[in-house]
N, C-alpha and C. Protein backbone atom coordinates (compact mmCIF):
# COMPACT_ATOMS: atom_id res chain seq x y z
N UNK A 1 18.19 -9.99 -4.61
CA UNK A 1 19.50 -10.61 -4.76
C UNK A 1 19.69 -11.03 -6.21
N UNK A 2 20.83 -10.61 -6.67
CA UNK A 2 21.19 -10.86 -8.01
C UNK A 2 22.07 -12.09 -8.15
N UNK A 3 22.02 -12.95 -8.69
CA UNK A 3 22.76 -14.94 -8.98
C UNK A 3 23.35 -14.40 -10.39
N UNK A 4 24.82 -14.83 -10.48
CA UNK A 4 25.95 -14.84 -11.79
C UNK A 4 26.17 -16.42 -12.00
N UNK A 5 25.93 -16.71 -13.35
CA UNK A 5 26.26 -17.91 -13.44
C UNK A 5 27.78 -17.97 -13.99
N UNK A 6 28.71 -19.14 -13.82
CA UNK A 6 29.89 -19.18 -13.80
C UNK A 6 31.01 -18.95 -14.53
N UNK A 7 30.09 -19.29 -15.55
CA UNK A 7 31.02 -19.40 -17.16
C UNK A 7 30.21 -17.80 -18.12
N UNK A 8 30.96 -17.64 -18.74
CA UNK A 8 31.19 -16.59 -20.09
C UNK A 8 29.86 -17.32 -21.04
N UNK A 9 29.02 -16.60 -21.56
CA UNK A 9 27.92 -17.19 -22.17
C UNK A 9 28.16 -16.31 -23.33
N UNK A 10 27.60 -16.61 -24.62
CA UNK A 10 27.60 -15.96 -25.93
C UNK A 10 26.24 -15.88 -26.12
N UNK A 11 26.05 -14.76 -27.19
CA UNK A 11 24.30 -14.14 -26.66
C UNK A 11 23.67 -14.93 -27.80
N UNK A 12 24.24 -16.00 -28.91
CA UNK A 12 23.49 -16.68 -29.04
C UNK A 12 22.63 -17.93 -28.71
N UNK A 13 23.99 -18.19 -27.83
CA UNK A 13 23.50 -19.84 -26.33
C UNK A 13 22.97 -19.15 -25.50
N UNK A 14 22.75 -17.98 -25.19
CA UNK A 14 21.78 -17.26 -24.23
C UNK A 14 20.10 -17.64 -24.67
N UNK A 15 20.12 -16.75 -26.66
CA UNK A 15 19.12 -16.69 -26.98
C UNK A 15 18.47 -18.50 -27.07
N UNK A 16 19.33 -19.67 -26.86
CA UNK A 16 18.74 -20.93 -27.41
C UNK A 16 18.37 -21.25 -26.11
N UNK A 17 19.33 -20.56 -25.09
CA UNK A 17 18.89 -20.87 -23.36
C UNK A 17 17.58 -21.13 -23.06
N UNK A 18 16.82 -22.03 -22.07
CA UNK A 18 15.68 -21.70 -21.61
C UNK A 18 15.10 -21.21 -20.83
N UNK A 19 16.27 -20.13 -20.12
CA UNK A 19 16.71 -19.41 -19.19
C UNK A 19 16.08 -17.91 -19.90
N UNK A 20 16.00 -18.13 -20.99
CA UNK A 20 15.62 -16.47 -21.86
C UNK A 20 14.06 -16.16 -20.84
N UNK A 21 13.12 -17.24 -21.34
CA UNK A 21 11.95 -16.91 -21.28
C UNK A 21 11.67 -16.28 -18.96
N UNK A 22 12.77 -16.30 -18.62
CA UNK A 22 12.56 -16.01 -16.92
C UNK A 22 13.20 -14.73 -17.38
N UNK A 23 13.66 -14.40 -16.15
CA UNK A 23 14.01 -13.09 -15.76
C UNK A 23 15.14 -13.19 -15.65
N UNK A 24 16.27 -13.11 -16.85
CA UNK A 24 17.73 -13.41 -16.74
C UNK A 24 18.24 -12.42 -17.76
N UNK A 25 19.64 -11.69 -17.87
CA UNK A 25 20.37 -11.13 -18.50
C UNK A 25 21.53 -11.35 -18.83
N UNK A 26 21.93 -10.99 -20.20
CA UNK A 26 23.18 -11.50 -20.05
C UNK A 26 24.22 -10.25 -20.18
N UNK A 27 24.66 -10.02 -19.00
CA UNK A 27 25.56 -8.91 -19.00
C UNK A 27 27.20 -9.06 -18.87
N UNK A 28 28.16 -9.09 -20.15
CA UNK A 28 29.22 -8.85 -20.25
C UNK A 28 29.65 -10.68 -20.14
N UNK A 29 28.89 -11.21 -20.36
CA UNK A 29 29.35 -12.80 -20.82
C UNK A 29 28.20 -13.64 -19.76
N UNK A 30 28.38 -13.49 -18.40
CA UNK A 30 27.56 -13.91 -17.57
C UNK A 30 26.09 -13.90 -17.53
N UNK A 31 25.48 -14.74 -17.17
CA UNK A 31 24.12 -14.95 -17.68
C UNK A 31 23.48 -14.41 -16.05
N UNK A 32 23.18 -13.56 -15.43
CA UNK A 32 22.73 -12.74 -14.38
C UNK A 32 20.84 -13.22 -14.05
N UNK A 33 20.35 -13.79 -12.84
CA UNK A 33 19.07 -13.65 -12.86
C UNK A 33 18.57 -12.68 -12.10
N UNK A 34 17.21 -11.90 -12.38
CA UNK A 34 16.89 -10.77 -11.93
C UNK A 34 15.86 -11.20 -11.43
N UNK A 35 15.23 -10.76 -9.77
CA UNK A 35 14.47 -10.79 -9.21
C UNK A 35 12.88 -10.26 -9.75
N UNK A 36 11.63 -10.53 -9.13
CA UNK A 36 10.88 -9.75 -9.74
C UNK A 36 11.06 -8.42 -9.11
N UNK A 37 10.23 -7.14 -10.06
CA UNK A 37 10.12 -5.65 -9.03
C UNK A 37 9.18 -5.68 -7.89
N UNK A 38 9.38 -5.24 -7.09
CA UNK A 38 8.79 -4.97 -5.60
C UNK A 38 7.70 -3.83 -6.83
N UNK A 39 5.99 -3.91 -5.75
CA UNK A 39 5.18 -3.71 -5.63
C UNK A 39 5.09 -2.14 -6.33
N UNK A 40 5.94 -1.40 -5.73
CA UNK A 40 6.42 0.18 -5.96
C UNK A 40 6.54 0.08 -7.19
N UNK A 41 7.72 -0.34 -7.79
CA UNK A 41 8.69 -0.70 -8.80
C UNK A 41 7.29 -1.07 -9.60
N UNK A 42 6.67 -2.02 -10.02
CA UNK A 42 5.14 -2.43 -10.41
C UNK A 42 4.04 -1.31 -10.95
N UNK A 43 4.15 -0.52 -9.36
CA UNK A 43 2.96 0.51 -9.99
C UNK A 43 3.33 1.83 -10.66
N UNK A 44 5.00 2.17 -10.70
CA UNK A 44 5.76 2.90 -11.04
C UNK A 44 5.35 2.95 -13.14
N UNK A 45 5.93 1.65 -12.96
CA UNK A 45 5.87 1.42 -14.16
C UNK A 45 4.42 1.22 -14.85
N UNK A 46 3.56 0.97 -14.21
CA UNK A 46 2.32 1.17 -14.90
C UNK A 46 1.89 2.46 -15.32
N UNK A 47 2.10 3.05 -14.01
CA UNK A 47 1.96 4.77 -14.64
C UNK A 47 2.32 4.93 -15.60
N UNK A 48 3.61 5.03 -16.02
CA UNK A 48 4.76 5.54 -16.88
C UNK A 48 4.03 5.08 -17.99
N UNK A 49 3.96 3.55 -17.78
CA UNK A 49 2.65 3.39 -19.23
C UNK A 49 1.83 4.22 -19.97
N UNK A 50 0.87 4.08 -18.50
CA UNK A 50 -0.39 4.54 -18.94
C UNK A 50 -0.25 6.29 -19.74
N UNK A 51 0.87 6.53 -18.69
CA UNK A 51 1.22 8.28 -19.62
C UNK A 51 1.80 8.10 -20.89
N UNK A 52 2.54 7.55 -21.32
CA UNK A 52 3.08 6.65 -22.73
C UNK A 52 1.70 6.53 -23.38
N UNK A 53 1.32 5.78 -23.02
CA UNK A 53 0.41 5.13 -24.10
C UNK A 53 -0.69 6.33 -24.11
N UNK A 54 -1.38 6.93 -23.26
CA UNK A 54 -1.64 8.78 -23.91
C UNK A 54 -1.03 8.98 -24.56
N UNK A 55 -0.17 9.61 -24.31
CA UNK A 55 0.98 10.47 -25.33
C UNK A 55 0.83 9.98 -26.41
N UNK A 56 0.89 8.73 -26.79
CA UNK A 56 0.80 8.20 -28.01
C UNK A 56 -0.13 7.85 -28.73
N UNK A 57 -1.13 7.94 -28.01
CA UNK A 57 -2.80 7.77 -28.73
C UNK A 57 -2.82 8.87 -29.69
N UNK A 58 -1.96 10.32 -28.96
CA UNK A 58 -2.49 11.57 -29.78
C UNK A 58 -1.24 11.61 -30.61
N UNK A 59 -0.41 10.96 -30.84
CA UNK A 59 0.42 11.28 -31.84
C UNK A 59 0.08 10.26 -33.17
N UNK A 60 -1.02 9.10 -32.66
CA UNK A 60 -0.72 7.78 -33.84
C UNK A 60 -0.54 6.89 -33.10
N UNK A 61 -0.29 5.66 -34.25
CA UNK A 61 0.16 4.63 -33.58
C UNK A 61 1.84 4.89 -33.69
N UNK A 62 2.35 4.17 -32.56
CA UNK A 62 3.80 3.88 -32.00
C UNK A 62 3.82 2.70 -31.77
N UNK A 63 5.25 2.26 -32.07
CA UNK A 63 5.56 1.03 -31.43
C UNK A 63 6.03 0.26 -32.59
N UNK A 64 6.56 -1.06 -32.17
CA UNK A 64 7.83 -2.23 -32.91
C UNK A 64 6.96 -3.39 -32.50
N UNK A 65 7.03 -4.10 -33.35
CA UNK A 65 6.45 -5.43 -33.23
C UNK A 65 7.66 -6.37 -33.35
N UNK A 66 8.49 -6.23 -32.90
CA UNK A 66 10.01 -7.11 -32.88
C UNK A 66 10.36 -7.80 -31.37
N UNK A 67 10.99 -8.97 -31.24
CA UNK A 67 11.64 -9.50 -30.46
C UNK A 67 12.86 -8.69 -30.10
N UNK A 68 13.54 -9.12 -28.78
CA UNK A 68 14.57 -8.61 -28.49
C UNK A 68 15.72 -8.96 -29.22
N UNK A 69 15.80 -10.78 -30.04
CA UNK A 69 16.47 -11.20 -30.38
C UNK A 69 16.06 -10.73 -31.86
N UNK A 70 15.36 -10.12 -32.70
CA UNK A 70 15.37 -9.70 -34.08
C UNK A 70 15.74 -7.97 -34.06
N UNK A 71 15.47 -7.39 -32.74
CA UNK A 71 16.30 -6.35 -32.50
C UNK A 71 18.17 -6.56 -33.06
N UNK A 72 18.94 -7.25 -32.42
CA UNK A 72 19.53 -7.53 -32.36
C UNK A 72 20.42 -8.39 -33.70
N UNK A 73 19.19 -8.74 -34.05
CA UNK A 73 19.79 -9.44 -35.73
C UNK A 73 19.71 -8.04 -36.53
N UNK A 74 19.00 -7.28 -36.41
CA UNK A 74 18.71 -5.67 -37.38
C UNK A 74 19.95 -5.20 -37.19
N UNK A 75 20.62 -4.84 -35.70
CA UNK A 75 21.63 -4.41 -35.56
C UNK A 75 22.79 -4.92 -35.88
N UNK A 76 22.61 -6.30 -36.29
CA UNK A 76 24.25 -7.00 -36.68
C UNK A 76 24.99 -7.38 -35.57
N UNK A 77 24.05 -7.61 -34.37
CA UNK A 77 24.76 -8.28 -33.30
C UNK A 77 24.50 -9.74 -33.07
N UNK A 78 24.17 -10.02 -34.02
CA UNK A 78 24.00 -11.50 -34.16
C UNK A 78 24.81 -12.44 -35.33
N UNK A 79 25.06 -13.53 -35.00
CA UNK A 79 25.85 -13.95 -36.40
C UNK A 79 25.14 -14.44 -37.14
């Protein structure tokens, strides 16, 4: 089950929220909380990992050492 909270949120009172650090999104103003994944959903994604992170052993290293919220300052979606 997905919970909408009431009011229009701006994604920088999102990012000061203490609501960031759970399982919440903020989609199209509303601050949305997301359940955890079922068990499936869990081992799905581990796979997908574990084949990722192969794949990428033999290419090098991969990967971003960035926050979601310094993502987001790179892009200029932040003020």
């Amino acid at each position: 089950m997905v919970q909408r909270s009431p009011t229009i949120t701006t994604l920088e009172t999102f990012w000061a929220s203490p609501q960031v650090n759970g399982r919440y999104e903020l989609i199209n103003g509303p601050i949305i909380s997301q359940w955890a994944p079922k068990r499936c959903h869990s081992k799905t994604q581990r796979a997908l990992l574990r084949l990722l992170e192969a794949w990428g052993d033999s290419k090098g290293e991969v990967g971003l050492n960035l926050t979601a919220q310094q993502v987001f300052q790179k892009a200029g979606l932040l003020g």
